[in-house]
Each structure stands twice: as C-alpha cells, then as structure tokens.
Protein backbone atom coordinates (compact mmCIF):
# COMPACT_ATOMS: atom_id res chain seq x y z
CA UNK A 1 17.98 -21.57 7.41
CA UNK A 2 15.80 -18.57 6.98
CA UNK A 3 12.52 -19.04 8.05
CA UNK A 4 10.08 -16.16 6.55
CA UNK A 5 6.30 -16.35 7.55
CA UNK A 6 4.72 -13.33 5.74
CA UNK A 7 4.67 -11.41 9.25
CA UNK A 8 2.61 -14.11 10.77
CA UNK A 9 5.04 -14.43 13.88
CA UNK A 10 4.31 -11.08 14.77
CA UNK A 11 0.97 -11.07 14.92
CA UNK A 12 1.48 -12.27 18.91
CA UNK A 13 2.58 -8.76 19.78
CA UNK A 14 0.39 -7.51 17.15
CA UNK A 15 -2.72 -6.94 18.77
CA UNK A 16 -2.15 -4.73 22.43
CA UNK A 17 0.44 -2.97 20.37
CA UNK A 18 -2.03 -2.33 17.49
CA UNK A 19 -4.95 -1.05 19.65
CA UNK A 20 -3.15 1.82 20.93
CA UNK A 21 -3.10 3.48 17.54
CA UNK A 22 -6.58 2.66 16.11
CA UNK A 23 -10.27 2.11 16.35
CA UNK A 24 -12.76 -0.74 16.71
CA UNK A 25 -13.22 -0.66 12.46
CA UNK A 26 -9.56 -0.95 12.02
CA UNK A 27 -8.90 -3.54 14.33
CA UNK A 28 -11.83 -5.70 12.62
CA UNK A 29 -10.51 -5.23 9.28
CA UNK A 30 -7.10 -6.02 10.48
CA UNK A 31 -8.38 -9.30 12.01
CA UNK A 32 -9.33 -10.81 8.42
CA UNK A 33 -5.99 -9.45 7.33
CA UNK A 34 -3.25 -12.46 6.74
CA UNK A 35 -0.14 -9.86 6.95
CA UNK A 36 0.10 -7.66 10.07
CA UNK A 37 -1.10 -3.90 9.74
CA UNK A 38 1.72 -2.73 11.23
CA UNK A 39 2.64 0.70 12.34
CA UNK A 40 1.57 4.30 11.76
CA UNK A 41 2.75 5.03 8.56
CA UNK A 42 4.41 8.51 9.84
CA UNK A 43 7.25 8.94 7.66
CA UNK A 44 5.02 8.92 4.64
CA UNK A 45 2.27 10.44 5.65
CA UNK A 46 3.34 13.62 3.94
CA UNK A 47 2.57 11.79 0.57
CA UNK A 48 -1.10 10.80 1.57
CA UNK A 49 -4.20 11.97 1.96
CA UNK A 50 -5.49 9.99 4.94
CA UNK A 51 -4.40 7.70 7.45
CA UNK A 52 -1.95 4.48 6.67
CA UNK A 53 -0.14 1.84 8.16
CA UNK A 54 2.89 0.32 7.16
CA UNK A 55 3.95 -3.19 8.41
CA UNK A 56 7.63 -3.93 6.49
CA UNK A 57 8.08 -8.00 5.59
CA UNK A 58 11.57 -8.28 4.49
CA UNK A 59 13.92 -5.89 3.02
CA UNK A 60 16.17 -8.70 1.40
CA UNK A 61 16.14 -9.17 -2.24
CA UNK A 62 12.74 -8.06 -2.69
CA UNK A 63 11.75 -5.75 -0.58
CA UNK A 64 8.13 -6.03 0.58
CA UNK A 65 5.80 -4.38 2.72
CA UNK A 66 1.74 -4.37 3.77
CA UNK A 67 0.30 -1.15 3.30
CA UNK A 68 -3.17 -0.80 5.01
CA UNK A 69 -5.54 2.21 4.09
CA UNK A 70 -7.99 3.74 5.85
CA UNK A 71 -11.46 4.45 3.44
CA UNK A 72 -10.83 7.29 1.33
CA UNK A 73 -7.05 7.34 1.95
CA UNK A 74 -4.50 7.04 -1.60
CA UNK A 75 -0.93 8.52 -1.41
CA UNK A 76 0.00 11.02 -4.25
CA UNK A 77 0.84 10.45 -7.41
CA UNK A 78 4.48 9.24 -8.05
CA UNK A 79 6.88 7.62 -10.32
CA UNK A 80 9.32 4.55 -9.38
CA UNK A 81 12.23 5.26 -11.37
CA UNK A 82 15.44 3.40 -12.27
CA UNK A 83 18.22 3.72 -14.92
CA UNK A 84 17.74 0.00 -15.29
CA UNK A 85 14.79 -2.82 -14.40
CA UNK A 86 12.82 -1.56 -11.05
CA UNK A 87 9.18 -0.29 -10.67
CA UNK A 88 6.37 -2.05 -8.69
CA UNK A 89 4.62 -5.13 -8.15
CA UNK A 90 1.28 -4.48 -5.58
CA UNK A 91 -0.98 -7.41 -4.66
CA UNK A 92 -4.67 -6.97 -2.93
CA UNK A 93 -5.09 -8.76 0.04
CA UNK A 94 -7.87 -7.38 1.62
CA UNK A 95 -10.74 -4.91 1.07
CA UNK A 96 -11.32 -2.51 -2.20
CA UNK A 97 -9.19 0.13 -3.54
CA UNK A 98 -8.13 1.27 -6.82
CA UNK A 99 -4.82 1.70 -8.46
CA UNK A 100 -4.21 4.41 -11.68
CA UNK A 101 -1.91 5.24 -14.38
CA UNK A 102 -1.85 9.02 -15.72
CA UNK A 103 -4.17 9.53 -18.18
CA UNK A 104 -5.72 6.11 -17.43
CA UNK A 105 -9.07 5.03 -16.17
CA UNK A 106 -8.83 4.13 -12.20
CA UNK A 107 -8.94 0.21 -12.00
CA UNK A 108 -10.92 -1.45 -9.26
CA UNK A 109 -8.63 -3.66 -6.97
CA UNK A 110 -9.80 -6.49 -4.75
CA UNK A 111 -8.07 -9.38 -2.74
CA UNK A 112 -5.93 -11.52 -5.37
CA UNK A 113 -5.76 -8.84 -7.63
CA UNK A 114 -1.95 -8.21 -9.04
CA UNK A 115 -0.68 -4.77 -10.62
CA UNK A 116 2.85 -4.87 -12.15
CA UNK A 117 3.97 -0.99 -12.22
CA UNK A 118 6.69 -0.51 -14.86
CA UNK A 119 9.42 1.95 -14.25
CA UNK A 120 8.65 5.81 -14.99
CA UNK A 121 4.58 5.39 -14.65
CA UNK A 122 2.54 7.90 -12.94
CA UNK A 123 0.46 6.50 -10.91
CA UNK A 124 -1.47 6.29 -7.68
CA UNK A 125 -2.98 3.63 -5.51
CA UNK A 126 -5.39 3.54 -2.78
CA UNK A 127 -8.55 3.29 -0.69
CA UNK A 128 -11.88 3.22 -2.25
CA UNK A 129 -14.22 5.96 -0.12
CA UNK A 130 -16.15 3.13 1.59
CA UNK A 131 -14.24 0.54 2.34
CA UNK A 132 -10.83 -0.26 3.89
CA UNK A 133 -7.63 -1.51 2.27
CA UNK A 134 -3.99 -3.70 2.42
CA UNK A 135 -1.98 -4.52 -0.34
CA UNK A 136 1.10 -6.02 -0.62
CA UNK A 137 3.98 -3.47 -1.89
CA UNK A 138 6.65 -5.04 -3.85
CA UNK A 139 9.83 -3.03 -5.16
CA UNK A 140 11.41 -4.24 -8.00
CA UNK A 141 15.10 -4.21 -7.79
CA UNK A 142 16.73 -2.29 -10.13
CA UNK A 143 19.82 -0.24 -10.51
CA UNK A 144 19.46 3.36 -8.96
CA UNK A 145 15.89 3.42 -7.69
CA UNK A 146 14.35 6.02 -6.42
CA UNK A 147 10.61 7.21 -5.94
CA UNK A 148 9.36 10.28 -6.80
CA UNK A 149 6.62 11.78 -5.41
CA UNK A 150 4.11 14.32 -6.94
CA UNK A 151 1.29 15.94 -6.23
CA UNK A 152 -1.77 14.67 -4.21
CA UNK A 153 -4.79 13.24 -6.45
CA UNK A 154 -7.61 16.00 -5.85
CA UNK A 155 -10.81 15.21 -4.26
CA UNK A 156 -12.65 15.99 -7.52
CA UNK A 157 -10.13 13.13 -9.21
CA UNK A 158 -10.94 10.70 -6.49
CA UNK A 159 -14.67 11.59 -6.77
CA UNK A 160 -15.12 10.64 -10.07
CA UNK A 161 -14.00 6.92 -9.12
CA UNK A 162 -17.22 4.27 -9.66
C-alpha cells in the first residue's frame, strides 16, 4: 500500500525547518496553506522575478508540486512542450495570483480555481502585487517533455494587471 497525504505528514518538521528561511507574513500565509510550502525554490529562481518556494508531492505518474509565491513574484514566460500529450494542469489553493497566455488577457486566480495549460502555450503564472500565493503544479505526462523558459514578464506587463 501507498499511502499519499498531499504533504500533510510533513508538516511535523515543517514548521522549525520553515522559519529559518522566512518571515512572520510567510509563515501566516503558510499556516492556512493545506500543502506544505516547502523549500527555497533555488534552482529556479533564475526563471523568477521574486522569491518562491517549492514543496515537491510525488514524482510518480503525475508529477506534482506546491509552488508558493511571494506578492509580486511570477516566473518568466515559458512553454511546456512535448512531441506527444504533456503541458500543465495548475490548481489555486491559496491566496490571489494570475495566470496568462501570450497575447491573452491575464486571468485572476483564486483558491479552487483550475488552469489546464496545453502543450506549446506561452504563458506565465504568478503572484498578484498584494497578496501571497500557492498553487498546485501538475505536469502532464507526455512523451519528450521539456520546459522552455523565456524571458521575464516586464514590470510594465505585470503593472497593467487589475
């Protein structure tokens, strides 16, 4: 038997470990947070603007992971791509951020919310500049995935969200 608990096992650990790396805001969101925050998200961070965490589920079959934003943090723009199936499935599960396609206007996320990002989009996803935010990251499987990251979404982009 498997027994998978969305991370809530490791929220005993969580805390002490979690207050080393963060401040009295993010430690408040993180307590109405179901998933854990996680970690620093350090190997990434050259793709955002901003501070993230990244707190990995499971990497079986569907490989999942909480993201957690800091306000005003989005990563770049990118593309999932696969020769076959793939792409992106994010769900909001806590505070307000905002998810875009190229070309497309910025769409207001919020816990529950579900975004299904077919293969090849451009698109970003974030924090909205006042308030914090975790979604769940989903990868599609596919055959030869890969991401592809672009360049960072300008300040004047992100200004013009509402």
């Amino acid at each position: 038997m498997v027994k998978q608990t969305a991370g809530r096992d490791a929220l005993g650990n969580f805390a002490p470990k979690f207050a080393e790396n963060t401040d009295s805001e993010l430690a408040a969101f993180a307590a109405t947070l179901m998933f854990p925050v996680g970690e620093p998200n350090d190997a990434y961070a050259q793709y955002f603007s901003g501070k993230s965490w990244l707190a990995p589920l499971t990497a079986e079959q569907v490989p999942t992971a909480n993201v957690t934003f800091e306000p005003g943090c989005r990563n770049n723009w990118h593309v999932h791509n696969a020769d076959k199936d793939g792409g992106q499935m994010l769900i909001c599960v806590g505070g307000r951020g905002y998810y875009q396609e190229w070309g497309q206007p910025a769409q207001e996320m919020l816990p529950g919310d579900v975004v299904n990002i077919p293969t090849g989009v451009k698109h970003w996803h974030g924090a909205a500049p006042d308030s914090w935010f975790a979604h769940l990251a989903f990868t599609v499987p596919g055959e030869n995935c890969s991401n592809e990251w672009l360049e960072p979404v300008s300040d004047e982009e992100y200004g013009k969200l509402e």
